[in-house]
Protein backbone atom coordinates (compact mmCIF):
# COMPACT_ATOMS: atom_id res chain seq x y z
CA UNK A 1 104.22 44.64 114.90
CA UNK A 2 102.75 47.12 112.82
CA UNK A 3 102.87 47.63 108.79
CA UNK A 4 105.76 50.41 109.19
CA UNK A 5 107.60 48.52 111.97
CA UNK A 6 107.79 45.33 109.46
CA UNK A 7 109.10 47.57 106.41
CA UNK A 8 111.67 49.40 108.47
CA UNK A 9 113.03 46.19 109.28
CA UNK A 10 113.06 44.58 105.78
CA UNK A 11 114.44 48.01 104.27
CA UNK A 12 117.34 48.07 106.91
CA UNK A 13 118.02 44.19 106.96
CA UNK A 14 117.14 43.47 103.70
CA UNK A 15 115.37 40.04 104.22
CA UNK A 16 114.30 37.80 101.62
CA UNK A 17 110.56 37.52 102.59
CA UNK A 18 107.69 39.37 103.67
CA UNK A 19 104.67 38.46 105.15
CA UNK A 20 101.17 39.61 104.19
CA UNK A 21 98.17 39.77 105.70
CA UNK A 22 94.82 39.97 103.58
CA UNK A 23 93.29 43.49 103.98
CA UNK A 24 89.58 44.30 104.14
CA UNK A 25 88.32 45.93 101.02
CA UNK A 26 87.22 49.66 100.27
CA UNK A 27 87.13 49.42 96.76
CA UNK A 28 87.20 46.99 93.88
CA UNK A 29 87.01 47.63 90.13
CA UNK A 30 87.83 45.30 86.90
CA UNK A 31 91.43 46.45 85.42
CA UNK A 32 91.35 48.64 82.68
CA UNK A 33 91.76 46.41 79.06
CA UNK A 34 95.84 46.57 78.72
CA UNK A 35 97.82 43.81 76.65
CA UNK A 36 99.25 41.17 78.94
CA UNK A 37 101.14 39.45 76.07
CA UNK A 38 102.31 41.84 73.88
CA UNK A 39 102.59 41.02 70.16
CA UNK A 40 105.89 41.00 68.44
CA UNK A 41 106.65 43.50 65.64
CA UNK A 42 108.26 43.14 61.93
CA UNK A 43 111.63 41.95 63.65
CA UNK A 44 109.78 39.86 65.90
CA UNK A 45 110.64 42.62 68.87
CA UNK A 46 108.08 43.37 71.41
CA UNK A 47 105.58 46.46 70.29
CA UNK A 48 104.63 46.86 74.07
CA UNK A 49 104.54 50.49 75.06
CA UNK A 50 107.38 50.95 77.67
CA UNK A 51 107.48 54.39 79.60
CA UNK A 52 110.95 56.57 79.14
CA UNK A 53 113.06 57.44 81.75
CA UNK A 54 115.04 60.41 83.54
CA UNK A 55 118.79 59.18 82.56
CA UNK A 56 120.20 57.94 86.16
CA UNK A 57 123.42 60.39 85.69
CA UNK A 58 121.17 63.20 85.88
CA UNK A 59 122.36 64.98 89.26
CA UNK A 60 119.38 67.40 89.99
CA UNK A 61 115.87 65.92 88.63
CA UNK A 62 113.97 68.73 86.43
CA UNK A 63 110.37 68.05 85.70
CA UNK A 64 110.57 70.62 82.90
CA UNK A 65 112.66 67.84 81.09
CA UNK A 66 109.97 65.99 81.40
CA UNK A 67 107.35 65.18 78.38
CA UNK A 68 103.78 66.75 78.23
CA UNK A 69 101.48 64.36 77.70
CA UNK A 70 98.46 66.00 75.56
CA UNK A 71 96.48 62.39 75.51
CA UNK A 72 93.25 62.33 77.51
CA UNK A 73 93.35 60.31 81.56
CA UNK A 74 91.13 57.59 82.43
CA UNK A 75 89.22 58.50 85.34
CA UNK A 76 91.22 58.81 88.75
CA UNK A 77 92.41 56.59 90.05
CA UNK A 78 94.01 55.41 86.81
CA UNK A 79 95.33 51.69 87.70
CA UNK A 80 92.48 49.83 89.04
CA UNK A 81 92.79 46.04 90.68
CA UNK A 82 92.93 42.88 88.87
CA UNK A 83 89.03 41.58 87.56
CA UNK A 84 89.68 38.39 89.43
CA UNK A 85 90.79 39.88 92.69
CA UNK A 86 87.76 38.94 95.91
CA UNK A 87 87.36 42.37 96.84
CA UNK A 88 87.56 41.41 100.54
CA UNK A 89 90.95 40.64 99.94
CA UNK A 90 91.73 44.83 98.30
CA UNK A 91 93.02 47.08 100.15
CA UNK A 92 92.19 51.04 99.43
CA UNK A 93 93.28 53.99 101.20
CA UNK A 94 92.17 57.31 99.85
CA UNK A 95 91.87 61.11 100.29
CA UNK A 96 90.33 63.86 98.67
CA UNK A 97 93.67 65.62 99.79
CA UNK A 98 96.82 64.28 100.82
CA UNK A 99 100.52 64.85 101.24
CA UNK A 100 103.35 62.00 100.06
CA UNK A 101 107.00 61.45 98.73
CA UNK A 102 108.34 60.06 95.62
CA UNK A 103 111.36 59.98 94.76
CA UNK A 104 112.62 61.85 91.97
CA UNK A 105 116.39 60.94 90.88
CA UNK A 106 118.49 60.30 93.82
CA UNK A 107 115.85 62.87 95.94
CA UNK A 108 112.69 63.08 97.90
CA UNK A 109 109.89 65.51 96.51
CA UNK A 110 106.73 66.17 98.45
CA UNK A 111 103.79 65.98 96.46
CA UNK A 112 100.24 67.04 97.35
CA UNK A 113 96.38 66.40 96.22
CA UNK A 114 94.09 63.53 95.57
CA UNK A 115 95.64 60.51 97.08
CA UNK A 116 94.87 57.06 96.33
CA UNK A 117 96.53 53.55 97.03
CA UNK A 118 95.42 50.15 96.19
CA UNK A 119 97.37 46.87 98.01
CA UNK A 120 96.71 43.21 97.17
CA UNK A 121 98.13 39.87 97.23
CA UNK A 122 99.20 38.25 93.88
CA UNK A 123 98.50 35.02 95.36
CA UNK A 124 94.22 36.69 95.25
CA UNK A 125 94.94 37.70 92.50
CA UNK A 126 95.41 35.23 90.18
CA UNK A 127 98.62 36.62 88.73
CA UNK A 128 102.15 36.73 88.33
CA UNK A 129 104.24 39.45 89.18
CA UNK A 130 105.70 39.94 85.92
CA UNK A 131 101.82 40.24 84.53
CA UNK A 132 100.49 43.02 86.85
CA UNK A 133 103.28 44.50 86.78
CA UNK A 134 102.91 44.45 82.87
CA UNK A 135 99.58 45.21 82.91
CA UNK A 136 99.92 48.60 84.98
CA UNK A 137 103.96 49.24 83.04
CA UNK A 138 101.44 49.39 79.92
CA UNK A 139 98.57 51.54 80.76
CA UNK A 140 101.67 54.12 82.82
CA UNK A 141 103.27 54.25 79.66
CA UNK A 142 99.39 54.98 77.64
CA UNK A 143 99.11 57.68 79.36
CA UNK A 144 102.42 59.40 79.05
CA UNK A 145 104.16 58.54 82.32
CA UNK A 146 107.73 58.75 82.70
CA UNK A 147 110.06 56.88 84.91
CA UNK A 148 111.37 59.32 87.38
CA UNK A 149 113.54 57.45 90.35
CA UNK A 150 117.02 56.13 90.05
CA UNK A 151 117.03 54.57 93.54
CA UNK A 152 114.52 53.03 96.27
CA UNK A 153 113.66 55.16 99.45
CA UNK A 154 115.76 52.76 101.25
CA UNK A 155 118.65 53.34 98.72
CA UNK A 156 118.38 57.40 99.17
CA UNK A 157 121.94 58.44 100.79
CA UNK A 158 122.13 58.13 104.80
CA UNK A 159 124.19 56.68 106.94
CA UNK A 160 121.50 56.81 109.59
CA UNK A 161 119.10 53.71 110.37
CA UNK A 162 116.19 56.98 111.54
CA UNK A 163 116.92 59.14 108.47
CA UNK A 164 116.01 54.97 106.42
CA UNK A 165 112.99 54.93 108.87
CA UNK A 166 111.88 58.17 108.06
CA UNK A 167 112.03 57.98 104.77
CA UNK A 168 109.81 54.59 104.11
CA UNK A 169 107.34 56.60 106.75
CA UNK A 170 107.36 59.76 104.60
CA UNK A 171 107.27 57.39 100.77
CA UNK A 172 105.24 54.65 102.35
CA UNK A 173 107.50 52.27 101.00
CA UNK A 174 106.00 49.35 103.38
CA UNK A 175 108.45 46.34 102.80
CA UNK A 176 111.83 46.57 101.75
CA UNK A 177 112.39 43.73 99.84
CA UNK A 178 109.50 45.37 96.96
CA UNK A 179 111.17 47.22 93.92
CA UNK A 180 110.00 51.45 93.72
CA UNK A 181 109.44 52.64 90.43
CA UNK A 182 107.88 56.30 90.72
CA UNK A 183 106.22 57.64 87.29
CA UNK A 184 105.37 60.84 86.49
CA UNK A 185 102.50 62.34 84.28
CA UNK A 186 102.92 65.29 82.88
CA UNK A 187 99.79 67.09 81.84
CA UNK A 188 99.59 70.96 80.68
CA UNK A 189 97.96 71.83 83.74
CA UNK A 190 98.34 69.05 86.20
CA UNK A 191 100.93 66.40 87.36
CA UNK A 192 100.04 63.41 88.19
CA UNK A 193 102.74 60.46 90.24
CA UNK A 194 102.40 57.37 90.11
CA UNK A 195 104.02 54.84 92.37
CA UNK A 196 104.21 50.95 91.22
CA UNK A 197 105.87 48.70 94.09
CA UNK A 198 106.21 44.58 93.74
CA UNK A 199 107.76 41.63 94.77
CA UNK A 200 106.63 37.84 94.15
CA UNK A 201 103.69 38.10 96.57
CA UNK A 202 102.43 41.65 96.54
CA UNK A 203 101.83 44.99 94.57
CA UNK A 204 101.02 48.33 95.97
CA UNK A 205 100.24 51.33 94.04
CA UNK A 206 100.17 55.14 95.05
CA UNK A 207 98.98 57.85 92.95
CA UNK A 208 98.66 61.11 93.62
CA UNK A 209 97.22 64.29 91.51
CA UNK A 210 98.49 66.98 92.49
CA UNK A 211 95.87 69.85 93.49
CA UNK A 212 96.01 72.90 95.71
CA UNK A 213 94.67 72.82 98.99
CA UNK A 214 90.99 73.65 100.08
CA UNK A 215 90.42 75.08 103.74
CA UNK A 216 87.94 73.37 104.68
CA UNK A 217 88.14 73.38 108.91
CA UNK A 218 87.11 76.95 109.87
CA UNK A 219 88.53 78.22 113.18
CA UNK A 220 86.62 78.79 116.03
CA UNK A 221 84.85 82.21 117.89
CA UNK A 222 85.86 83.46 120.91
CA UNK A 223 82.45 82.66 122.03
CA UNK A 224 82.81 79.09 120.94
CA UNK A 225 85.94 78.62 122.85
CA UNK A 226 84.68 79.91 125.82
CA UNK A 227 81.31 77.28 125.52
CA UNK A 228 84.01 74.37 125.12
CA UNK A 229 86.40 75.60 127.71
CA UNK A 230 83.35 76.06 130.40
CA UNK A 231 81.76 72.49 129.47
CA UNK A 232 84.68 70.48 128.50
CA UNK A 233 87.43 72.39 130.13
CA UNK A 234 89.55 71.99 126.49
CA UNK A 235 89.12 73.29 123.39
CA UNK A 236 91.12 72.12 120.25
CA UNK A 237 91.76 74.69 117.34
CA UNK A 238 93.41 74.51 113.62
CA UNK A 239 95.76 77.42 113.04
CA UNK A 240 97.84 77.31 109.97
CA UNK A 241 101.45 77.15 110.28
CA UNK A 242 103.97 77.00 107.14
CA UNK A 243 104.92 73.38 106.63
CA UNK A 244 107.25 72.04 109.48
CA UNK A 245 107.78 75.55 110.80
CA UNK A 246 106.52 77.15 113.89
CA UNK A 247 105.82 80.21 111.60
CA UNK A 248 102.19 80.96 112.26
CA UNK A 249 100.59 82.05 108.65
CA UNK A 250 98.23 84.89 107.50
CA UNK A 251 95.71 82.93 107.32
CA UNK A 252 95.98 81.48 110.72
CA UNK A 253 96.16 84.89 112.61
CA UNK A 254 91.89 84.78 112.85
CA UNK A 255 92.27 82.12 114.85
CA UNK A 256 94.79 83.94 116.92
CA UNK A 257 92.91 87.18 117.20
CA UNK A 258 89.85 84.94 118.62
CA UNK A 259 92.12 83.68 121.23
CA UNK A 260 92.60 87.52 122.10
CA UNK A 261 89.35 88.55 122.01
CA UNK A 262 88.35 85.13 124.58
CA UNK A 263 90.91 86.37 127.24
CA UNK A 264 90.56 89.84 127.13
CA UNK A 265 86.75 88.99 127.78
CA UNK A 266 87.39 86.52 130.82
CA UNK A 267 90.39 88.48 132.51
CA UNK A 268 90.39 86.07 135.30
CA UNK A 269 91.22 83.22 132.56
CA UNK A 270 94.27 81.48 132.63
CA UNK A 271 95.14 78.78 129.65
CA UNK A 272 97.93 76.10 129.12
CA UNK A 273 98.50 76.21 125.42
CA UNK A 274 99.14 72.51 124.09
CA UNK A 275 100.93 71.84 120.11
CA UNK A 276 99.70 68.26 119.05
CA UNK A 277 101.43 67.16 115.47
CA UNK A 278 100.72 63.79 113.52
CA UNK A 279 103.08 61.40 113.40
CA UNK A 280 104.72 61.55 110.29
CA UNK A 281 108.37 61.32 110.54
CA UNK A 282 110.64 61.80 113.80
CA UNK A 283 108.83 61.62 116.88
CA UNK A 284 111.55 63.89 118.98
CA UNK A 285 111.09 66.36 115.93
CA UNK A 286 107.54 66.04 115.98
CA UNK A 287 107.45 67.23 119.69
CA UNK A 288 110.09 70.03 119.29
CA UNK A 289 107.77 71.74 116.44
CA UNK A 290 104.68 71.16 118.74
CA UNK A 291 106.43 73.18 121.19
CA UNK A 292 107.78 75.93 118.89
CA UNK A 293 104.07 76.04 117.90
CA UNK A 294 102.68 76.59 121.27
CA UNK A 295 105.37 79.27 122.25
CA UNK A 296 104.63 80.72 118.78
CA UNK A 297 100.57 81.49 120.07
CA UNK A 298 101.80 82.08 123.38
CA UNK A 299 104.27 84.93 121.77
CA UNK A 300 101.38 86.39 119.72
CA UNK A 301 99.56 86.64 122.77
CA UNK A 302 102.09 88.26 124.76
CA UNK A 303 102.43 90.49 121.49
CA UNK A 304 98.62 91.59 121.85
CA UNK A 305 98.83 92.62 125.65
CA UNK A 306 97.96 89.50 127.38
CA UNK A 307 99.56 88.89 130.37
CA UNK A 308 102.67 86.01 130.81
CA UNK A 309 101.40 84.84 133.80
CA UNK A 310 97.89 83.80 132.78
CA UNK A 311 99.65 81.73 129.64
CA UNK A 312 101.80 78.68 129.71
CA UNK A 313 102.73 76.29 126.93
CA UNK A 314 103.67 72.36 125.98
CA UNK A 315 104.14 70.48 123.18
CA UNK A 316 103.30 67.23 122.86
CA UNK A 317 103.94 66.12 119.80
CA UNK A 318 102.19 62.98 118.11
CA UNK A 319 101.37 61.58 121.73
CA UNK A 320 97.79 62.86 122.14
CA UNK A 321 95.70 61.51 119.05
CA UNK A 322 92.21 62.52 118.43
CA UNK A 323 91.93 60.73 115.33
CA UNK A 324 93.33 57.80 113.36
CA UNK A 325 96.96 59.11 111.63
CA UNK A 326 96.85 56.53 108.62
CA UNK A 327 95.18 59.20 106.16
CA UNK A 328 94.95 62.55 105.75
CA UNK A 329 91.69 63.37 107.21
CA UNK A 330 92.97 62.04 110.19
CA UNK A 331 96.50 63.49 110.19
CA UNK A 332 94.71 66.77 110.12
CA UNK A 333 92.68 66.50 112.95
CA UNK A 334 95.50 65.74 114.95
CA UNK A 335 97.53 68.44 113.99
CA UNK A 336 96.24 71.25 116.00
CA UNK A 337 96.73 73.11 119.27
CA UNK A 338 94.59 72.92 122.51
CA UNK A 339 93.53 75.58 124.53
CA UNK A 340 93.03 74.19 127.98
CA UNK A 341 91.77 75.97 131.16
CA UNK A 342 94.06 75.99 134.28
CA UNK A 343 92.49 76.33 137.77
């Protein structure tokens, strides 16, 4: 069973245990110096920093509301793992761009840029719960973070067991039985979320810093294509579409014009036109939108002068992988469309 398979079942059965299995290691790092045993004040109170919250009766989450912190960051990623973690037993997934959901309030919000996650077992660790989660509470609250979620992803309202699925997919929330406390920093010009999730055997953390996105897959010639289609008989290209639309954007319409310019060449050329998706959230939606896709290139074909006949389209959503989906450089590659020649 994979990772997602065993978190949709916890979140929708809520058991009492979870198992884990130790993780090869990408990255290891002492923890950053934070105060495990706070010391009491005058009144014998606890002086530990503790990070402020959005009040949970606030209906519409406003990150205006939200504090600027003017107080320098440690370097990214921010939280590192415990100094007497093995690092064979760490487990790092990271991306110099990536897309993910926290939950703000009672609501989802989609949150781009440099993505980071660290997962270990306490058990490895050497430490109690209530420690790490100290330990990282601390060094949140040090660097201005505020407590932004009233609610788990599994607690979002739904009625419906795949709208629960989707959403530990879309927040990564692996295992319902962990609590979800999303944090956000508020800089003067950038935001940074942090996600801290624990129960009495293991902590994963998510943090993202938000960034615009960098092209950085350039589409292909009409020459090019027409070297791939003769030697491989396929040929995958990355237009741009706007976010789960079929809408393709300005800065996909090169690629289109290419496409053109390779069939008005080769007049006897005939292509099926294939949409391809990742396989983040519904897999019927998925292969819907890779079919709206297709017919959208097909349509701006037809639109140029090329002729119906020679065109033809299918969408195949998150069936036809080319690379591994579990981070974004691989979600990427996969979401393309594929010209391929018909005989």
């Amino acid at each position: 069973m994979s990772r997602y398979s065993v978190a949709i079942v916890l979140a929708v059965m809520s058991f009492s245990l979870a198992a884990c299995k130790p993780k090869p290691a990408e990255q290891h790092a002492d923890v950053a110096a934070a105060t495990t045993d706070p010391s009491p004040g005058p009144n014998g109170a606890s002086t530990t920093p503790t990070s402020s919250a959005i009040p949970a009766s606030q209906a519409q989450f406003d990150i205006e509301k939200v504090p600027v912190s003017e107080g320098a960051l440690p370097p990214f990623p921010y939280l590192e793992y415990p100094p007497n973690l093995d690092p064979s037993l760490a487990f790092t997934d990271k991306a110099n761009f990536d897309a993910l959901y926290v939950v703000t309030g009672k609501q989802l919000r989609k949150v781009e840029g440099r993505f980071e996650s660290h997962e270990f077992h306490l058990r490895n660790a050497q430490m109690s719960e209530a420690e790490v989660r100290r330990n990282y509470e601390n060094l949140i609250a040090q660097m201005g973070g505020v407590k932004v979620n009233d609610v788990k992803p599994s607690e979002l309202s739904s009625t419906s067991v795949d709208d629960i699925i989707a959403n530990t997919k879309k927040t990564r929330f692996t295992d319902g039985t962990m609590s979800y406390d999303a944090y956000l920093v508020r800089k003067p010009d950038q935001l940074v979320w942090i996600v801290l999730m624990s129960n009495d055997s293991n902590v994963n953390t998510l943090v993202v810093a938000e960034q615009p996105f960098k092209q950085t897959i350039s589409f292909v010639t009409a020459d090019a294509m027409q070297t791939q289609l003769a030697s491989a008989g396929h040929v995958a290209l990355y237009i741009n579409f706007d976010t789960d639309k079929a809408s393709i954007r300005p800065d996909g319409r090169p690629a289109v014009d290419e496409i053109v310019k390779l069939l008005e060449k080769d007049p006897s050329l005939k292509l099926t036109i294939e949409g391809h998706t990742d396989n983040v959230g519904d897999p019927a939606h998925n292969k819907a939108l890779s079919q709206q896709r297709a017919d959208a290139v097909m349509g701006s074909l037809l639109a140029a002068g090329i002729a119906k006949e020679r065109l033809s389209t299918v969408g195949l959503g998150d069936t036809k992988p080319v690379a591994d989906n579990k981070d974004e450089e691989g979600r990427a590659k996969n979401r393309r469309v594929e010209l391929v020649k018909r005989t």
